[in-house]
N, C-alpha and C. Protein backbone atom coordinates (compact mmCIF):
# COMPACT_ATOMS: atom_id res chain seq x y z
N UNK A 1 -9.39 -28.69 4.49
CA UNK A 1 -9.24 -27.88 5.68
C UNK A 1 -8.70 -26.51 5.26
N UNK A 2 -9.22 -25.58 5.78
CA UNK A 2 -8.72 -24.20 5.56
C UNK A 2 -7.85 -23.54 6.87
N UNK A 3 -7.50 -22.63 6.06
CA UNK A 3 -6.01 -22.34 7.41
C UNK A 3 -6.78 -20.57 7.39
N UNK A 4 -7.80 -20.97 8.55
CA UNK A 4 -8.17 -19.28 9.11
C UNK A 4 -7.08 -18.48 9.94
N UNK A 5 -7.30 -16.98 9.59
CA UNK A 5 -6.28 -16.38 10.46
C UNK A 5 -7.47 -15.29 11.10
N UNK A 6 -8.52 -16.28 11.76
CA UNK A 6 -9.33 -15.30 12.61
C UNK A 6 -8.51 -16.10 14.06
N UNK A 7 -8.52 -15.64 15.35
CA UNK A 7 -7.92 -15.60 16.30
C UNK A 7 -9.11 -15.19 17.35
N UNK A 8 -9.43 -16.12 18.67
CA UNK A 8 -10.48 -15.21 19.62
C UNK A 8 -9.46 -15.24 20.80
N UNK A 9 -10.30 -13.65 21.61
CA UNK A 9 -9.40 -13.14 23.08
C UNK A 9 -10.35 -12.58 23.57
N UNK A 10 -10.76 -12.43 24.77
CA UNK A 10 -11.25 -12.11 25.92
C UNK A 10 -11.32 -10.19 25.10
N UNK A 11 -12.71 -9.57 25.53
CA UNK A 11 -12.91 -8.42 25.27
C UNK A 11 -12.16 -8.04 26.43
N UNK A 12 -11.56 -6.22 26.40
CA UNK A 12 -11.00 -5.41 27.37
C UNK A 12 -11.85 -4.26 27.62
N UNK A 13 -11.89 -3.52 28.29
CA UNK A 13 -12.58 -2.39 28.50
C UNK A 13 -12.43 -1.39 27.15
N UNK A 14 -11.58 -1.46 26.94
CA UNK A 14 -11.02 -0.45 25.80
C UNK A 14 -11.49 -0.91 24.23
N UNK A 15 -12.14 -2.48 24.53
CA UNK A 15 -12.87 -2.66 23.09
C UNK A 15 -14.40 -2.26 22.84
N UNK A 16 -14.91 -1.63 23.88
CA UNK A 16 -16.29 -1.38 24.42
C UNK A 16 -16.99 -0.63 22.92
N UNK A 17 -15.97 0.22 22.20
CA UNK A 17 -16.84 1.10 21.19
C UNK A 17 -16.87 0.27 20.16
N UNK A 18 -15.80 -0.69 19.56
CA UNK A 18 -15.54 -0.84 18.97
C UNK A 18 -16.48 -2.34 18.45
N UNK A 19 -17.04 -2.84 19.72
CA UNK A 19 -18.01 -4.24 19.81
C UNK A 19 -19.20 -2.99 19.61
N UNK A 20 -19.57 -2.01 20.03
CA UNK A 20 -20.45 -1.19 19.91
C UNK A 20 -21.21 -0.86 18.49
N UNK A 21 -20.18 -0.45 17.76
CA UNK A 21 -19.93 -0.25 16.66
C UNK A 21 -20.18 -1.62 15.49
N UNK A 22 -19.53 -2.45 16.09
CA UNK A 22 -20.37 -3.94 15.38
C UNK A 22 -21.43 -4.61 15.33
N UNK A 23 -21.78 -4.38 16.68
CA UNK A 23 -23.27 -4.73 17.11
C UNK A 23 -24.43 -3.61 16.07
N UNK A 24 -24.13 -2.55 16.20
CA UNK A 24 -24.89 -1.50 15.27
C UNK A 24 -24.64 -1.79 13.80
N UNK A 25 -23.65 -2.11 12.85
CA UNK A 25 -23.59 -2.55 11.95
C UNK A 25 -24.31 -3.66 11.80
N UNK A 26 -24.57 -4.73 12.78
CA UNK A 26 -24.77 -6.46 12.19
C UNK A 26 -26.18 -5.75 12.34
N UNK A 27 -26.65 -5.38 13.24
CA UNK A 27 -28.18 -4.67 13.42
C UNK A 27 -29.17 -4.21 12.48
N UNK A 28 -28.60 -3.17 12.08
CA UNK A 28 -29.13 -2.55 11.51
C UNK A 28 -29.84 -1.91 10.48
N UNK A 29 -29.82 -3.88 9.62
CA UNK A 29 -30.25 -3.87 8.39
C UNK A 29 -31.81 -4.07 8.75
N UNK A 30 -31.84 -3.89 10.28
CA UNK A 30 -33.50 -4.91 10.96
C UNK A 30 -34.21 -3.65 11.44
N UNK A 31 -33.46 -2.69 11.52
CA UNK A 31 -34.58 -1.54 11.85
C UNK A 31 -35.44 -1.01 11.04
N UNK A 32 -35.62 -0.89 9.62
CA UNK A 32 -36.77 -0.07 8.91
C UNK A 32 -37.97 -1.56 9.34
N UNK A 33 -36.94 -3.02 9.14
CA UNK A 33 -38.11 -4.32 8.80
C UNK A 33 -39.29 -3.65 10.27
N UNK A 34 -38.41 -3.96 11.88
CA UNK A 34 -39.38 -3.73 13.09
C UNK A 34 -39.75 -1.94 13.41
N UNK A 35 -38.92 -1.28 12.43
CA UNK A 35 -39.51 0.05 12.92
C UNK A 35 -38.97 0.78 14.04
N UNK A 36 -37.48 0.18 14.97
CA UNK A 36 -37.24 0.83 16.34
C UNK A 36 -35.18 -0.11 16.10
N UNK A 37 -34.67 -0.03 16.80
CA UNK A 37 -33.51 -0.03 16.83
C UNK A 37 -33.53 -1.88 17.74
N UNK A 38 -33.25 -2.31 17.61
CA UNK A 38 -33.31 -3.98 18.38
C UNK A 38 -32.57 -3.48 19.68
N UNK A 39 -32.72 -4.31 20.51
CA UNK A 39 -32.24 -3.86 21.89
C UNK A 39 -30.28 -3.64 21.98
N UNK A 40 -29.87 -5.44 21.61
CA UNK A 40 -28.42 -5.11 21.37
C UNK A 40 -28.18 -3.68 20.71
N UNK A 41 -28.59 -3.13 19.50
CA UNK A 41 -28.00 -1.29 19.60
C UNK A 41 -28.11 -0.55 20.47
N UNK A 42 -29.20 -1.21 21.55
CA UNK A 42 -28.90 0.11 22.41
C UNK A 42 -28.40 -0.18 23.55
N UNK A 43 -27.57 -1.45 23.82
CA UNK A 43 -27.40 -1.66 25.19
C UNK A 43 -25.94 -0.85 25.74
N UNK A 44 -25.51 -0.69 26.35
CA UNK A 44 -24.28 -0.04 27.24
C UNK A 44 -23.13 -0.72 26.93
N UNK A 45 -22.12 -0.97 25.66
CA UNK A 45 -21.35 -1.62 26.07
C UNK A 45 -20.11 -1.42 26.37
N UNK A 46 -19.77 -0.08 27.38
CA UNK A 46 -18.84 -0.05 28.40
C UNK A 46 -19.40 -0.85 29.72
N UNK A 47 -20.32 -0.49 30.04
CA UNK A 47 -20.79 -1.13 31.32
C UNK A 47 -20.90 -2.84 31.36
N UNK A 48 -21.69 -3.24 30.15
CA UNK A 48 -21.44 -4.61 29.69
C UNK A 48 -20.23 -5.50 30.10
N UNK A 49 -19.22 -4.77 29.32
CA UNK A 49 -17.47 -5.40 28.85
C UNK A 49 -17.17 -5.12 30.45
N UNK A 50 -17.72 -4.26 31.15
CA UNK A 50 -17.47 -4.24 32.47
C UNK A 50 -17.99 -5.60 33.13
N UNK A 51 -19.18 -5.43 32.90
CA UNK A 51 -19.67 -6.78 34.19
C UNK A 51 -19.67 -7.92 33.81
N UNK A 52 -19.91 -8.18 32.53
CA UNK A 52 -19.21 -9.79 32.28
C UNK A 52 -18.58 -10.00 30.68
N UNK A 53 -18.11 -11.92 30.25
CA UNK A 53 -17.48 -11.54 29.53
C UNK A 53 -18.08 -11.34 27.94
N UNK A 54 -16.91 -11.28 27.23
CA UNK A 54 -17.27 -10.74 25.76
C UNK A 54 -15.94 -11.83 25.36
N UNK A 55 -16.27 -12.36 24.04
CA UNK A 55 -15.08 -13.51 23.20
C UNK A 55 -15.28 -12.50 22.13
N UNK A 56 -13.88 -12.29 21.32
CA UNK A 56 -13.91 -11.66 20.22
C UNK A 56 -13.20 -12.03 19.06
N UNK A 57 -13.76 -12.06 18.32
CA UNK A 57 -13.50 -12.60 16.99
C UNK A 57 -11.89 -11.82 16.31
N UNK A 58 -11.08 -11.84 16.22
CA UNK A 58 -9.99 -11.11 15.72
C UNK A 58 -9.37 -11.41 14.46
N UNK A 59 -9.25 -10.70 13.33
CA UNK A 59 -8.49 -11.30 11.73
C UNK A 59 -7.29 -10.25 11.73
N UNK A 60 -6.31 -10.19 11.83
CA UNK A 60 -5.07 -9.50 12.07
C UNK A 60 -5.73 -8.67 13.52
N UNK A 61 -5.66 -7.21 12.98
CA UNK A 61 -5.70 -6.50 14.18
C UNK A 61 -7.16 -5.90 14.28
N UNK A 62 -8.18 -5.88 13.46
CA UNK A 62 -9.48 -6.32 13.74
C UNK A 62 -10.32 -6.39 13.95
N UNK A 63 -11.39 -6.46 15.13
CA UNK A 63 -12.55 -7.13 15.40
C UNK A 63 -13.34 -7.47 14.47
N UNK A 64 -14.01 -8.44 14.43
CA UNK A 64 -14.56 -8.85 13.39
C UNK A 64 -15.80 -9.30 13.53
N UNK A 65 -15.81 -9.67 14.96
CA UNK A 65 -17.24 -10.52 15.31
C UNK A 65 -16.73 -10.56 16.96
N UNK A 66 -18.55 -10.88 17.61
CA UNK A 66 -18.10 -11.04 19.30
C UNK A 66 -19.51 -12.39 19.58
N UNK A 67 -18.93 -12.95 20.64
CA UNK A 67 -19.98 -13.00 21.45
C UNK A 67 -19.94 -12.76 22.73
N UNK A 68 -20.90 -12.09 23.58
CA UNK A 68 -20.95 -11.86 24.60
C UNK A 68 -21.92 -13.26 25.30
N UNK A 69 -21.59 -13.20 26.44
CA UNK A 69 -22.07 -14.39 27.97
C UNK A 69 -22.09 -13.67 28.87
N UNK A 70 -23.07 -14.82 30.04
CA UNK A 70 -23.43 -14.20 31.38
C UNK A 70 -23.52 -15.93 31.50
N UNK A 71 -22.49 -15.72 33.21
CA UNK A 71 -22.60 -17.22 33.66
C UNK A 71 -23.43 -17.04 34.60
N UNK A 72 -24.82 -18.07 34.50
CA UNK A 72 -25.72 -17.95 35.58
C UNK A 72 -25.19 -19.38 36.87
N UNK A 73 -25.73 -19.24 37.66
CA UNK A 73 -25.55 -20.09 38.90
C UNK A 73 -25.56 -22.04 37.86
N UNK A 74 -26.56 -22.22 36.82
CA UNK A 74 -27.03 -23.22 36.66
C UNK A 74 -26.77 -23.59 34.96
N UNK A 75 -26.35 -22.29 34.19
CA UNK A 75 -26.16 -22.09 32.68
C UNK A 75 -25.45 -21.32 32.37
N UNK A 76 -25.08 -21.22 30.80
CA UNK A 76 -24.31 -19.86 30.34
C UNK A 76 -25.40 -19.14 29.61
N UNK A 77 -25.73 -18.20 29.67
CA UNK A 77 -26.80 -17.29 29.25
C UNK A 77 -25.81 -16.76 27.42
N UNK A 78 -26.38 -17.06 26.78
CA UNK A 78 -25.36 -16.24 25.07
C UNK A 78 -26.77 -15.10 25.23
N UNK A 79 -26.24 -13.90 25.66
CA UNK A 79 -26.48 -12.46 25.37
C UNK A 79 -26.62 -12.09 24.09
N UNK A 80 -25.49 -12.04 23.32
CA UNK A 80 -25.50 -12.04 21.44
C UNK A 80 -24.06 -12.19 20.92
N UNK A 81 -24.68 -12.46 19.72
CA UNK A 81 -23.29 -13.09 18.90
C UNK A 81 -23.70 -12.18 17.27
N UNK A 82 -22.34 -11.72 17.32
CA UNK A 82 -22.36 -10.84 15.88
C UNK A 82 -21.38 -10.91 15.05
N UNK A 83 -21.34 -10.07 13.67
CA UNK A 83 -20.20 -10.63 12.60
C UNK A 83 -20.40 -9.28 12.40
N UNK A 84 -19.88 -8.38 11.88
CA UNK A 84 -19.67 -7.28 11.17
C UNK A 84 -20.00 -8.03 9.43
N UNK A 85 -20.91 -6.88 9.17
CA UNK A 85 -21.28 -7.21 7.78
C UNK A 85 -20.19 -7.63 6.97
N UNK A 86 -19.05 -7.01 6.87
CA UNK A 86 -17.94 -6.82 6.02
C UNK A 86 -17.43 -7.95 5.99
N UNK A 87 -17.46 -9.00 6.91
CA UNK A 87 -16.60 -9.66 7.24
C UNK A 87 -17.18 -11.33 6.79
């Protein structure tokens, strides 16, 4: 058994660039392969972290990885789930 010191918490408004910023890193090794930017780089994520939630991956102080959800009436919709290369 290993003793991780990753930690998850509810995204805040104020993590919006910073999941932004990860999502474009985990991305972006896929744009020369399809030729255009994958959708997660380009989606809004102030408005996102606004309307529903985001789980975030934390190793001290952090981000490290997210996944974002949308609770539908009948399912949980997984939007995307990312790691920062580095990590």
């Amino acid at each position: 058994m290993t003793n991780s010191s990753i930690r998850f918490r509810p995204a805040e408004r104020a993590d919006a660039a910073t999941i932004r910023d990860i999502v474009r890193a985990a991305y972006s090794r896929w744009v020369p392969l399809i030729g255009r930017e994958p959708m997660p780089m380009r989606a809004d994520y102030d408005r996102a972290v606004a309307e529903h939630p985001f789980e975030l991956a934390v190793e001290g102080d952090r981000i490290v990885g997210m996944i974002e959800t949308m609770l539908e009436e009948d399912h949980l919709w997984i939007e995307n789930v990312c790691v920062a290369p580095d990590a």
